[in-house]
PDB file of N, CA and C in Angstrom:
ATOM      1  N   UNK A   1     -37.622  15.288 -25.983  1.00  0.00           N
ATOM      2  CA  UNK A   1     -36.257  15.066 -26.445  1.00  0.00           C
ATOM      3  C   UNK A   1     -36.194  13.675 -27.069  1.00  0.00           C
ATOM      4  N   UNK A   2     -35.590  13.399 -28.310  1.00  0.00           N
ATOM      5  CA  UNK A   2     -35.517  12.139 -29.040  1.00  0.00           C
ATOM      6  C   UNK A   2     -34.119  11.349 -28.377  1.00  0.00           C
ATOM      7  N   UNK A   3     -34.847  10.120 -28.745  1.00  0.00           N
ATOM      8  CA  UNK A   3     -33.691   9.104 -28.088  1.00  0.00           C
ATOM      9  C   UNK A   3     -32.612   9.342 -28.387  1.00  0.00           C
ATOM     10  N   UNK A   4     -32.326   9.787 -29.860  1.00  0.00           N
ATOM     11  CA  UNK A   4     -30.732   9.856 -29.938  1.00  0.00           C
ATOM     12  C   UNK A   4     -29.910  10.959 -29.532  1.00  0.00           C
ATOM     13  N   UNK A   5     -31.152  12.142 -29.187  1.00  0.00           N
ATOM     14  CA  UNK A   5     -30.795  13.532 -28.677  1.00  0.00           C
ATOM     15  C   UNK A   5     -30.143  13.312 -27.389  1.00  0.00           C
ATOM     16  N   UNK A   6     -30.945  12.386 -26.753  1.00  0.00           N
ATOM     17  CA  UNK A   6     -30.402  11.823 -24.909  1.00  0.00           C
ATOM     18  C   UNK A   6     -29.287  10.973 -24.763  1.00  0.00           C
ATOM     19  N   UNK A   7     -29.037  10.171 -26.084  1.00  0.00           N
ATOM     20  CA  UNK A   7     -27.987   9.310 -25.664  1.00  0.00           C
ATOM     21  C   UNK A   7     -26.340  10.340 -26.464  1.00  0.00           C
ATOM     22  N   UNK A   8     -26.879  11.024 -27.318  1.00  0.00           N
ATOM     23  CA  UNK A   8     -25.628  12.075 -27.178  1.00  0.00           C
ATOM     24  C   UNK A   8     -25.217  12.501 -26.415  1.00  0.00           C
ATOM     25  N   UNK A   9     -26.468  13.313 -25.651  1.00  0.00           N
ATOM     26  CA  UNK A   9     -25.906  14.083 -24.523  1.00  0.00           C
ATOM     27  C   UNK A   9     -25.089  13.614 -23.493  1.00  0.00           C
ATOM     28  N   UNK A  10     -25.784  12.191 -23.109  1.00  0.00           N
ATOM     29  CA  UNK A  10     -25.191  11.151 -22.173  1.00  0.00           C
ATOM     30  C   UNK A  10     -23.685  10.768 -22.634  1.00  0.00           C
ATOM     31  N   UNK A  11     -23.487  10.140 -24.020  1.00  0.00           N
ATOM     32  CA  UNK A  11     -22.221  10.206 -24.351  1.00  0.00           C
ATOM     33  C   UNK A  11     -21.090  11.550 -24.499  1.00  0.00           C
ATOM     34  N   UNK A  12     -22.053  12.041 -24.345  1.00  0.00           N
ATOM     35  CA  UNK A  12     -20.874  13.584 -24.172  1.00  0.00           C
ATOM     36  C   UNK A  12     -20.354  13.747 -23.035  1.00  0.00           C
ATOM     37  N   UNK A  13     -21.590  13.734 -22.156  1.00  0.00           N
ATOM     38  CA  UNK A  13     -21.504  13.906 -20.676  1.00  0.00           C
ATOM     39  C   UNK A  13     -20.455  13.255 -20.085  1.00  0.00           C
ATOM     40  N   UNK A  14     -20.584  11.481 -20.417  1.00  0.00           N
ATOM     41  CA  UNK A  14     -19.805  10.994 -19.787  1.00  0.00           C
ATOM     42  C   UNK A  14     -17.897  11.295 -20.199  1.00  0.00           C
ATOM     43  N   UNK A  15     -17.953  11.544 -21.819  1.00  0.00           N
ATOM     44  CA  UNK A  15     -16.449  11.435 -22.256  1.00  0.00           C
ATOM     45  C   UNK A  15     -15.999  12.622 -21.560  1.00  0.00           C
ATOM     46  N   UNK A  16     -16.629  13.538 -21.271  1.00  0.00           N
ATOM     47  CA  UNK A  16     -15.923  14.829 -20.513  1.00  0.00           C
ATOM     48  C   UNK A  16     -15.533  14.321 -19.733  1.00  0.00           C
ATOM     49  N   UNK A  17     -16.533  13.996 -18.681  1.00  0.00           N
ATOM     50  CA  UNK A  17     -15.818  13.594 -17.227  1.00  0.00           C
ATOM     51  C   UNK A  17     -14.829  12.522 -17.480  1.00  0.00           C
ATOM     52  N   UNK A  18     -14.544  12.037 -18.193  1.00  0.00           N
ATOM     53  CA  UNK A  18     -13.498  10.785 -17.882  1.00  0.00           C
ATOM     54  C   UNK A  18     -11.891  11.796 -17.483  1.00  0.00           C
ATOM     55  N   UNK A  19     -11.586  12.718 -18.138  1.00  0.00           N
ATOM     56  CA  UNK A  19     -10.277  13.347 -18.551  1.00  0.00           C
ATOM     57  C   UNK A  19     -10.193  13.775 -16.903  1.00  0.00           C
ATOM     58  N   UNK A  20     -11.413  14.533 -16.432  1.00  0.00           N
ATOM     59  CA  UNK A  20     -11.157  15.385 -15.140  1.00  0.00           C
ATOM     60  C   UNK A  20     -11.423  14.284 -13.807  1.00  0.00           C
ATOM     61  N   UNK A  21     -11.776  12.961 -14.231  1.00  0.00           N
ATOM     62  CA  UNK A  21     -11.607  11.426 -13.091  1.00  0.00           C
ATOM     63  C   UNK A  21      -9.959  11.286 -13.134  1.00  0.00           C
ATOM     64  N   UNK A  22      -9.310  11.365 -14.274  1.00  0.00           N
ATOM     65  CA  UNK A  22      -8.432  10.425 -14.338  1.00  0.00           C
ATOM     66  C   UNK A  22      -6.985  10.990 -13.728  1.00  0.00           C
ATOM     67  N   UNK A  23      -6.280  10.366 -13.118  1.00  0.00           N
ATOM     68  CA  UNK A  23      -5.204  10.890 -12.585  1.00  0.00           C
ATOM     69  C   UNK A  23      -4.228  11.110 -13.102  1.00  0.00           C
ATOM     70  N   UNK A  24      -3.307  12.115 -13.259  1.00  0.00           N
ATOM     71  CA  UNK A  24      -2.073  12.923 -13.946  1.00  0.00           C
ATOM     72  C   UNK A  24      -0.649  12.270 -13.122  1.00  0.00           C
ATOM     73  N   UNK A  25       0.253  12.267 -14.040  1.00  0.00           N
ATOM     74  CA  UNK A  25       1.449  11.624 -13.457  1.00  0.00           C
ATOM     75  C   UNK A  25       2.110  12.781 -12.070  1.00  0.00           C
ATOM     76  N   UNK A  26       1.877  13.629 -12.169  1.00  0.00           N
ATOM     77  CA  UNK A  26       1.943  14.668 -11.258  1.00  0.00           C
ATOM     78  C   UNK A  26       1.339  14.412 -10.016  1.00  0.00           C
ATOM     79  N   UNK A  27       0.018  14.213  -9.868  1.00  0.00           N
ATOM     80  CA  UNK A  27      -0.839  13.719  -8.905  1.00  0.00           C
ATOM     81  C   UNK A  27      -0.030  12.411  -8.004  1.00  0.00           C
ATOM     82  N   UNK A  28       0.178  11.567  -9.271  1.00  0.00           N
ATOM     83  CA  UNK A  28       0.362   9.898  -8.747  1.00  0.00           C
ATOM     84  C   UNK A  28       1.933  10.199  -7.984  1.00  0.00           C
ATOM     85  N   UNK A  29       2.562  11.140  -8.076  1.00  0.00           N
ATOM     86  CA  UNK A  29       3.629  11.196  -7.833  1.00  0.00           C
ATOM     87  C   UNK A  29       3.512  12.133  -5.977  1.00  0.00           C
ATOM     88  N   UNK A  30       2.431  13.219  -6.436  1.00  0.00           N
ATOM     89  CA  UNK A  30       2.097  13.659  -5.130  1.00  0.00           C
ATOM     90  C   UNK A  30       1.544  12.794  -3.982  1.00  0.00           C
ATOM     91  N   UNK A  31       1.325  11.373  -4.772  1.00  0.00           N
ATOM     92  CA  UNK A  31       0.374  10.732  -3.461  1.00  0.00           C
ATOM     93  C   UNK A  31       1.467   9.481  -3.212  1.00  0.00           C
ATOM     94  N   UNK A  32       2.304   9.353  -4.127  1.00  0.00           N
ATOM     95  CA  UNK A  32       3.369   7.966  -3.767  1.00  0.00           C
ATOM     96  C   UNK A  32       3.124   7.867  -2.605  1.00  0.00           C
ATOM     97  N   UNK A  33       3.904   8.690  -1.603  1.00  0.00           N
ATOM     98  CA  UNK A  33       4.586   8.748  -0.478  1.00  0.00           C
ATOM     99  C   UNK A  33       3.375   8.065   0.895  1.00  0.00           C
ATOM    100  N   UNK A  34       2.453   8.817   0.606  1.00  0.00           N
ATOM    101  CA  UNK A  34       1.298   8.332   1.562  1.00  0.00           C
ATOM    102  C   UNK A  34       0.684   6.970   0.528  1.00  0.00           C
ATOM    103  N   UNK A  35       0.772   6.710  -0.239  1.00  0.00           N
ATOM    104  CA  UNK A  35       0.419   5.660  -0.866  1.00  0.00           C
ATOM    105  C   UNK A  35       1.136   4.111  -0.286  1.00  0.00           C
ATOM    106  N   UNK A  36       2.788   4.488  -0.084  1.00  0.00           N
ATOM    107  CA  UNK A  36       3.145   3.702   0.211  1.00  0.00           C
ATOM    108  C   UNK A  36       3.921   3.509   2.073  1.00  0.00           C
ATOM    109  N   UNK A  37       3.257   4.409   2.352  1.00  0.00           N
ATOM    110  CA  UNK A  37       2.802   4.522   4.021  1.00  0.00           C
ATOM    111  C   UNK A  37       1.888   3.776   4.517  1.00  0.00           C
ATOM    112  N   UNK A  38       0.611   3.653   3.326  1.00  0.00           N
ATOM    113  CA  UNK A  38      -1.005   2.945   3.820  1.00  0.00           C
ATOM    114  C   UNK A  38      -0.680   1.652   3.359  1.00  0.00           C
ATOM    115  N   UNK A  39       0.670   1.238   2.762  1.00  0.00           N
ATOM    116  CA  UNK A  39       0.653   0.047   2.623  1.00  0.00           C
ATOM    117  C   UNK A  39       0.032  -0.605   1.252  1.00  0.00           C
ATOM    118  N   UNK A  40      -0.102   0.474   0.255  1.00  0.00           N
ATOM    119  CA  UNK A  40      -1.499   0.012  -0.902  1.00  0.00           C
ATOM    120  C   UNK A  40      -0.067  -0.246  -1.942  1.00  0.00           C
ATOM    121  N   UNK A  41       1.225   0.215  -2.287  1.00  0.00           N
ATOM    122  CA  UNK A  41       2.111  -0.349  -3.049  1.00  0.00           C
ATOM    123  C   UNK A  41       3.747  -0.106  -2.299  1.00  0.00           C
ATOM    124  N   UNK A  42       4.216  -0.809  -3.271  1.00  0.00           N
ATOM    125  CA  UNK A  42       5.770  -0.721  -2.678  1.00  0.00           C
ATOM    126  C   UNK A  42       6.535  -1.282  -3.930  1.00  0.00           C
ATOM    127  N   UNK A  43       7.753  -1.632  -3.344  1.00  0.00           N
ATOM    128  CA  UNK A  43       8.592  -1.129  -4.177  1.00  0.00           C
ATOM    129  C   UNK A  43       9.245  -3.054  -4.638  1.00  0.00           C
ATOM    130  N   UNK A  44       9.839  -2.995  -5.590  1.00  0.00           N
ATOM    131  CA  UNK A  44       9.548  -4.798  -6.150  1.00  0.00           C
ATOM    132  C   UNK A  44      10.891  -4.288  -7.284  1.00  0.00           C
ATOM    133  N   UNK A  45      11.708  -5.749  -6.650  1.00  0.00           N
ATOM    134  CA  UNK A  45      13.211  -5.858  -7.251  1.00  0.00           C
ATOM    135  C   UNK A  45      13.335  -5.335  -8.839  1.00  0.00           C
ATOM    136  N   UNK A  46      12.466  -5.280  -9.352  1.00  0.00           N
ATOM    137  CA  UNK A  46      12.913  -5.182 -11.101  1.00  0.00           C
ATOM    138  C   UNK A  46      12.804  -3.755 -11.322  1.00  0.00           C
ATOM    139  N   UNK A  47      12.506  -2.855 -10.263  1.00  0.00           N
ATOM    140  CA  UNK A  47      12.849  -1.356 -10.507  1.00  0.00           C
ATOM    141  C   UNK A  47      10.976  -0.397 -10.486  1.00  0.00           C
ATOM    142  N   UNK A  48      10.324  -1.103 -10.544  1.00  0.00           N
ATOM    143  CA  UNK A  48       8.820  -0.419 -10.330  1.00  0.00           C
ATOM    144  C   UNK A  48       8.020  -1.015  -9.155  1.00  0.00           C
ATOM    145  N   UNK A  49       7.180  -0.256  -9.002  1.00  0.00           N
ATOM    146  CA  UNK A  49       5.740  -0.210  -8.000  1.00  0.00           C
ATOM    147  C   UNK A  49       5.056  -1.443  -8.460  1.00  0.00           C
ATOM    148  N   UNK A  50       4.192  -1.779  -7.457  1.00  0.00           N
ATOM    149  CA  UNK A  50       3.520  -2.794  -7.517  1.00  0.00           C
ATOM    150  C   UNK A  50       2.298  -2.602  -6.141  1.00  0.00           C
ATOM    151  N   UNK A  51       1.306  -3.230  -6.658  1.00  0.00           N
ATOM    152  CA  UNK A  51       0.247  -2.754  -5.836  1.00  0.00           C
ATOM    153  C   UNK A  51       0.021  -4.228  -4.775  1.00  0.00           C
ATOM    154  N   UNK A  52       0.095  -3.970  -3.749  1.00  0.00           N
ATOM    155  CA  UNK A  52       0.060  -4.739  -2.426  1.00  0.00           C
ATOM    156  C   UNK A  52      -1.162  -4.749  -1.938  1.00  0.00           C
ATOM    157  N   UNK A  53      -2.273  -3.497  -1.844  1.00  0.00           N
ATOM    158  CA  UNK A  53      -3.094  -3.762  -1.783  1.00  0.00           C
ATOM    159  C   UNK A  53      -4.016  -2.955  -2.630  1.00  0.00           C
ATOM    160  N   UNK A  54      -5.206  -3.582  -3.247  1.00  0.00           N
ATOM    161  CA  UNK A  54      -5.850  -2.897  -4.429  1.00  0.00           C
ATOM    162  C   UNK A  54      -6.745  -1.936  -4.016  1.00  0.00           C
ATOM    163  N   UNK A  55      -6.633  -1.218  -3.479  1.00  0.00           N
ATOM    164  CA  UNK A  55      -7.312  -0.170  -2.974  1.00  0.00           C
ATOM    165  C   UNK A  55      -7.038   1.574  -3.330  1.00  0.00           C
ATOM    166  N   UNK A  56      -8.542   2.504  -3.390  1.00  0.00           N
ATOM    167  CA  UNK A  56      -8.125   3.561  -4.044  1.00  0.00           C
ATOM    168  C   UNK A  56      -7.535   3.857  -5.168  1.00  0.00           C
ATOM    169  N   UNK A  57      -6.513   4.626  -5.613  1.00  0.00           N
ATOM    170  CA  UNK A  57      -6.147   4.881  -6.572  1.00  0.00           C
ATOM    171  C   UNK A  57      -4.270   3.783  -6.775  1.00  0.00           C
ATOM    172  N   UNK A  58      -4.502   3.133  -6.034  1.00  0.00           N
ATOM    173  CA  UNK A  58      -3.477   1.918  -6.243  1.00  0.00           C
ATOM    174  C   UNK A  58      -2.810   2.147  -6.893  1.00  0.00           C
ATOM    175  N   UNK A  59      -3.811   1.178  -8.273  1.00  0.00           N
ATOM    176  CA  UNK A  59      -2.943   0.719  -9.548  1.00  0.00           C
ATOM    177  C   UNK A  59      -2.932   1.808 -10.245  1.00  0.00           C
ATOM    178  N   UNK A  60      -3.561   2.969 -10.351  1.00  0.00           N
ATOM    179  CA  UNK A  60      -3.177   4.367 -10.951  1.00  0.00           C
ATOM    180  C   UNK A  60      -2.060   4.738 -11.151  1.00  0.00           C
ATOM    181  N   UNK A  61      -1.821   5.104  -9.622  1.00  0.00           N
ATOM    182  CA  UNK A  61      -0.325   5.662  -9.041  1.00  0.00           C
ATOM    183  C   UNK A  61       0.685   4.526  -9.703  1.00  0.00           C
ATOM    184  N   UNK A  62       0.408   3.418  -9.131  1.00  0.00           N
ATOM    185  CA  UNK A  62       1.844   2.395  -9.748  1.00  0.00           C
ATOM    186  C   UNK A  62       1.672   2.540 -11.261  1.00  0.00           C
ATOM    187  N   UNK A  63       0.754   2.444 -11.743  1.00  0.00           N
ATOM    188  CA  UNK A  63       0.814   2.857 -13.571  1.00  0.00           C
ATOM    189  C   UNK A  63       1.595   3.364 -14.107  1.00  0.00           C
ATOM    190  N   UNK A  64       1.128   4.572 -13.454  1.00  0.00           N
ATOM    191  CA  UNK A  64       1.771   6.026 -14.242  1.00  0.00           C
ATOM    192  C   UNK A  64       2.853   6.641 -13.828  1.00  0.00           C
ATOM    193  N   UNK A  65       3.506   5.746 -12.346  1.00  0.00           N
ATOM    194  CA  UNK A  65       4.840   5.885 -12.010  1.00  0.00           C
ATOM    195  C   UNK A  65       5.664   5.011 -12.970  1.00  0.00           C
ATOM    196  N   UNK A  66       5.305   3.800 -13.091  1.00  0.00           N
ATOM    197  CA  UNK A  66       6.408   2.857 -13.450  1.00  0.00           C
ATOM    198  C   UNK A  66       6.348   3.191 -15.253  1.00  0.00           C
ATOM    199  N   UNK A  67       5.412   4.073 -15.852  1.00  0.00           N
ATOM    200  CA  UNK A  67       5.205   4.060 -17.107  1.00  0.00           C
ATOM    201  C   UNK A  67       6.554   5.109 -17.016  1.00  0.00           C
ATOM    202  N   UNK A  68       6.662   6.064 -16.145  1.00  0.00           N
ATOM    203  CA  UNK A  68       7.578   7.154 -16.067  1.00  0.00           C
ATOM    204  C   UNK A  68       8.749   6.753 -15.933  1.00  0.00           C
ATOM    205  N   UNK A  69       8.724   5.821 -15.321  1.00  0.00           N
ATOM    206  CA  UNK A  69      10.526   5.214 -14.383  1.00  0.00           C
ATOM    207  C   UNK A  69      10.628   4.147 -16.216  1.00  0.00           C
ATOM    208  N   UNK A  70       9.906   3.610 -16.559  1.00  0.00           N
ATOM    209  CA  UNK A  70      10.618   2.993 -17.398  1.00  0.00           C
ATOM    210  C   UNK A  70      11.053   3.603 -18.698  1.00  0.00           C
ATOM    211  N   UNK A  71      10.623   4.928 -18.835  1.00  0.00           N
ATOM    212  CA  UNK A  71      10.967   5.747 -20.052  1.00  0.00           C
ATOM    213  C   UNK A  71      12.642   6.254 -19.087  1.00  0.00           C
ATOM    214  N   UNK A  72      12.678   6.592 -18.334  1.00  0.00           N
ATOM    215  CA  UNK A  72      13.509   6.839 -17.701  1.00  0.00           C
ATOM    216  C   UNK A  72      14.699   5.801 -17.570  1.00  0.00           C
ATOM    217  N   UNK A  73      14.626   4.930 -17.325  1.00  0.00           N
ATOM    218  CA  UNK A  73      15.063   3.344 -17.321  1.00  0.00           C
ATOM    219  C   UNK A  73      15.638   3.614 -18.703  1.00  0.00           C
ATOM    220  N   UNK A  74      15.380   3.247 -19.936  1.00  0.00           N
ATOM    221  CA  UNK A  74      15.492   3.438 -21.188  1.00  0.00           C
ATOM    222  C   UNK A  74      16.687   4.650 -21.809  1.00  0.00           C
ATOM    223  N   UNK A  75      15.919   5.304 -21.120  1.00  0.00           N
ATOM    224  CA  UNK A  75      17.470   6.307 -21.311  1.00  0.00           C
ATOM    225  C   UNK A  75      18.421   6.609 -20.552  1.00  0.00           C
ATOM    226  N   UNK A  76      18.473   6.188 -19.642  1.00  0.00           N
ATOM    227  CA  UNK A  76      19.425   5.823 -18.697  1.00  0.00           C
ATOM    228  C   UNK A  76      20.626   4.531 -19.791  1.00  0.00           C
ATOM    229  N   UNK A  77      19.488   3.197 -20.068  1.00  0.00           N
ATOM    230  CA  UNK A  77      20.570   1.841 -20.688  1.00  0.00           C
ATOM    231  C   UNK A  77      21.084   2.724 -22.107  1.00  0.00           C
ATOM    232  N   UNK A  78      20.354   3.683 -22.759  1.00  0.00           N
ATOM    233  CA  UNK A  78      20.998   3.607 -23.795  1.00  0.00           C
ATOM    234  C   UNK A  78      22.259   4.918 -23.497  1.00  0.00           C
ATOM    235  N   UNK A  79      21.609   5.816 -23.045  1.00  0.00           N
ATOM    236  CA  UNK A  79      23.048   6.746 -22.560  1.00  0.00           C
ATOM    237  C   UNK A  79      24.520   5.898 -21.954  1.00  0.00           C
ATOM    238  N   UNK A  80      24.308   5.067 -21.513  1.00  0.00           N
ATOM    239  CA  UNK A  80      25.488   4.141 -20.139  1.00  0.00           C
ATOM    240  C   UNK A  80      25.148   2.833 -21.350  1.00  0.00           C
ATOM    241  N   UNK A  81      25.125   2.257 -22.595  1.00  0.00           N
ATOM    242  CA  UNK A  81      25.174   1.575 -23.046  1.00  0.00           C
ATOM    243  C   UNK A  81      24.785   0.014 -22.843  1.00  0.00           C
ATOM    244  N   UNK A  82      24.307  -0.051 -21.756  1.00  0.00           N
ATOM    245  CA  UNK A  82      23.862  -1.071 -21.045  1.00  0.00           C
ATOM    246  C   UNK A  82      22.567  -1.451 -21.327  1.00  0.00           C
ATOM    247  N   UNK A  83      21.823  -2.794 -20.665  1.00  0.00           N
ATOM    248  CA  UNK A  83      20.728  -3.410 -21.090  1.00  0.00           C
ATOM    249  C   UNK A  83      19.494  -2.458 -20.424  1.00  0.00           C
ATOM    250  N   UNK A  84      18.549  -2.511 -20.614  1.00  0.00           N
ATOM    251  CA  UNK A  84      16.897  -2.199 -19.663  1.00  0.00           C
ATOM    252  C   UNK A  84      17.180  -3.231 -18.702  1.00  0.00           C
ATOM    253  N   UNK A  85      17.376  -4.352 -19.128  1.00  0.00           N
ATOM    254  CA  UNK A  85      17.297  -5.048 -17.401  1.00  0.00           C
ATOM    255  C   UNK A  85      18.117  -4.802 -16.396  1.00  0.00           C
ATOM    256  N   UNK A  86      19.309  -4.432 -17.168  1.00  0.00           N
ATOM    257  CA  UNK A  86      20.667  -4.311 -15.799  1.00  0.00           C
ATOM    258  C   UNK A  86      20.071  -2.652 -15.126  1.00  0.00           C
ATOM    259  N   UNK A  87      19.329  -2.113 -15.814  1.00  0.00           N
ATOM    260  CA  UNK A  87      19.219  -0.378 -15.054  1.00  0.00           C
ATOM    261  C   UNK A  87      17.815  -1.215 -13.831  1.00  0.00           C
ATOM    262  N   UNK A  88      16.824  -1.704 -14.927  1.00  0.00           N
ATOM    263  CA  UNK A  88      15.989  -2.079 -13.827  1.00  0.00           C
ATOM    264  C   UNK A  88      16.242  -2.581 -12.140  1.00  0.00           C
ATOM    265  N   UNK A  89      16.863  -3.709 -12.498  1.00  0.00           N
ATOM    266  CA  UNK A  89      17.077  -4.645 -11.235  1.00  0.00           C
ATOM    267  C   UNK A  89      18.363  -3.689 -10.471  1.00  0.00           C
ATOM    268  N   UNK A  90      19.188  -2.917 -11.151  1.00  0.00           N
ATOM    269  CA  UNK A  90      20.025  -1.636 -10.355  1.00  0.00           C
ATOM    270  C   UNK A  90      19.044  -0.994  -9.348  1.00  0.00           C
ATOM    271  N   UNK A  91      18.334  -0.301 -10.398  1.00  0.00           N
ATOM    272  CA  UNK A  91      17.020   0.933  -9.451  1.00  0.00           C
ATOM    273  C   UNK A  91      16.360  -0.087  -8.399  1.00  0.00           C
ATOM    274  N   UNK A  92      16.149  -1.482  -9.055  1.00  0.00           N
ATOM    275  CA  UNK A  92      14.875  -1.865  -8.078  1.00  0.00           C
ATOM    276  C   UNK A  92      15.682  -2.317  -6.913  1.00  0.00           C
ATOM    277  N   UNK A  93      16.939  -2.778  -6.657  1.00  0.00           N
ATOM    278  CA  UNK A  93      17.760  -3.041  -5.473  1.00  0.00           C
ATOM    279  C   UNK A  93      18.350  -1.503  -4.730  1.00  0.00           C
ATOM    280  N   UNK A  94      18.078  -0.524  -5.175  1.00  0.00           N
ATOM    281  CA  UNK A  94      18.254   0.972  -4.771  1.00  0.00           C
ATOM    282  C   UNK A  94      17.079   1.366  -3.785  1.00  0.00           C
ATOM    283  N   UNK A  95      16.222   1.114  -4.622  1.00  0.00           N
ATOM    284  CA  UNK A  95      14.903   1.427  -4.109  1.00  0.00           C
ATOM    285  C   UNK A  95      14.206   0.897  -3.084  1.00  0.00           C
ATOM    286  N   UNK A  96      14.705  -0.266  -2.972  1.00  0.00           N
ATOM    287  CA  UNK A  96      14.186  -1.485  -2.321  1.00  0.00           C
ATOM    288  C   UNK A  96      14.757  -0.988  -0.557  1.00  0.00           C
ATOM    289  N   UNK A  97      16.731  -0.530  -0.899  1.00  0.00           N
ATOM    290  CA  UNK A  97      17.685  -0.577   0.284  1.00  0.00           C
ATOM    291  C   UNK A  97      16.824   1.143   0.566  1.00  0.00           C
ATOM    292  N   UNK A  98      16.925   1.854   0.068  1.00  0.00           N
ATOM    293  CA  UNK A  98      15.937   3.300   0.202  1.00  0.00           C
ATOM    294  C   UNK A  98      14.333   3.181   0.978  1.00  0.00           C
ATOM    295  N   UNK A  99      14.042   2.048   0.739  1.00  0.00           N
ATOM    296  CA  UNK A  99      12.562   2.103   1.285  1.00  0.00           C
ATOM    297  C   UNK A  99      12.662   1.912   2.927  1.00  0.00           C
ATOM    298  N   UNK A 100      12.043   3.161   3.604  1.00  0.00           N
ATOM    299  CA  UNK A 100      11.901   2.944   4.987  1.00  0.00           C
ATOM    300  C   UNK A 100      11.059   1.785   5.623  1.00  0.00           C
ATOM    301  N   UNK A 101      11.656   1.178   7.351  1.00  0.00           N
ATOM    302  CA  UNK A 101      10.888   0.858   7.905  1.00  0.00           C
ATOM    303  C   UNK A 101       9.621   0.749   8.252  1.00  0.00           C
ATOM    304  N   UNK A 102       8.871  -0.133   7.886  1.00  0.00           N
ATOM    305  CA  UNK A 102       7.268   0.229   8.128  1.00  0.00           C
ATOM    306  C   UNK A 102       6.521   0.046   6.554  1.00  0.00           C
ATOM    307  N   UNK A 103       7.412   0.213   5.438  1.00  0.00           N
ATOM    308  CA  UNK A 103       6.715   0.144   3.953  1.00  0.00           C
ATOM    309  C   UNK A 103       6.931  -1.134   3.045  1.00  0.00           C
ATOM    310  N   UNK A 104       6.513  -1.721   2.389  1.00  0.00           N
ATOM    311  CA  UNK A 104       6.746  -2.767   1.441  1.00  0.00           C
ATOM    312  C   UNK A 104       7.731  -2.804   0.823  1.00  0.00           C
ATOM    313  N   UNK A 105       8.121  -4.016   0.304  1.00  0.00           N
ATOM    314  CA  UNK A 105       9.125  -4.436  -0.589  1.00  0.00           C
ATOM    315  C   UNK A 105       8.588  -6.254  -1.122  1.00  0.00           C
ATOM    316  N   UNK A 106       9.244  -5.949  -2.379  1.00  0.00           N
ATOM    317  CA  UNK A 106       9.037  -7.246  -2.961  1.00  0.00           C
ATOM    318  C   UNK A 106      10.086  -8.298  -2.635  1.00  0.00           C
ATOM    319  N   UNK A 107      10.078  -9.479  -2.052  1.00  0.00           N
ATOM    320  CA  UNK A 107      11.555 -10.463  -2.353  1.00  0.00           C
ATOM    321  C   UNK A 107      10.297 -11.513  -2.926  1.00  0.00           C
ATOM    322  N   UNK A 108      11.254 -11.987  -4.218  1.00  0.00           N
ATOM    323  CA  UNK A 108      10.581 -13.381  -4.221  1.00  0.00           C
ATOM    324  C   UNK A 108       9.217 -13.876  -4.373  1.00  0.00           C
ATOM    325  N   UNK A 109       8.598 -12.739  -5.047  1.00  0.00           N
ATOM    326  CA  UNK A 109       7.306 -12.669  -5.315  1.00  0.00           C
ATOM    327  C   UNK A 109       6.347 -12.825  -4.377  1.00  0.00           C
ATOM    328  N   UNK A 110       6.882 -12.226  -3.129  1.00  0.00           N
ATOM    329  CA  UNK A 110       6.231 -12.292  -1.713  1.00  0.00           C
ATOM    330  C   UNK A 110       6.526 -10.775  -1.193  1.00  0.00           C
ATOM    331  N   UNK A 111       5.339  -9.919  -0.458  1.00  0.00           N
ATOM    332  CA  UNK A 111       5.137  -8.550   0.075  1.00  0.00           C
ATOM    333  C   UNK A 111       5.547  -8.903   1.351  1.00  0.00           C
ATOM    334  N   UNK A 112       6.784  -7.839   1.790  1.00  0.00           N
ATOM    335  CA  UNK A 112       7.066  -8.157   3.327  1.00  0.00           C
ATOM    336  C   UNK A 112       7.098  -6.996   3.931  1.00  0.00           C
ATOM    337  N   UNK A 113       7.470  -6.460   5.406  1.00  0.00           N
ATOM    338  CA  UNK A 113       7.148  -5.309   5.345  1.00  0.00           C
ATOM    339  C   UNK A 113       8.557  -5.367   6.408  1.00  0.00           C
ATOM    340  N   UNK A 114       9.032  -3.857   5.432  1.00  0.00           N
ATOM    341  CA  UNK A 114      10.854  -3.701   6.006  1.00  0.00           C
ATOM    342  C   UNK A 114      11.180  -3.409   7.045  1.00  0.00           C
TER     343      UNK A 114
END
């Protein structure tokens, strides 16, 4: 087999697998809950996730949640005529009073646990 025959294959090989590694907003949404049970993110005044501790699929989940909440965010300010920041820091003080005992929260650029 010629070198460039092997490093195709290899580059093929690998671009497949990337799609079936990578996690779906569906997924990140199925694992929030135990995500932010183990303590790996929580919830931070400006309305998104934030990763507390970098472990597993962490920063995934907070990714592709907060990529979701802020399209969401967005049409929320422009439906209700209002800014992106005033919906943010709304949700993220919602979210924050919503988050159970035992899970993270952001004050003050400090992780405490509620």
């Amino acid at each position: 087999m010629s070198l460039r025959k092997m490093l195709t294959t290899a580059l093929l090989a690998t671009t497949l697998s990337l799609p079936v590694a990578a996690m779906s907003l569906n997924e990140a949404m199925s694992s929030l809950a135990q995500a932010k049970s183990a303590g790996l993110v929580g919830e931070m005044s400006n309305g998104y996730l934030g990763v507390v501790k970098n472990e597993g699929n962490a920063s995934e989940i907070a990714q592709l949640i907060n990529e979701a909440r802020k399209k969401e965010y967005q049409a929320l300010a422009k439906k209700n005529g209002i800014t992106l920041n005033d919906i943010e820091k709304m949700a993220g003080q919602k979210a924050q009073e919503k988050t159970p005992s035992g899970q993270y929260i952001n004050i003050n650029n400090t992780w405490k646990k509620k």
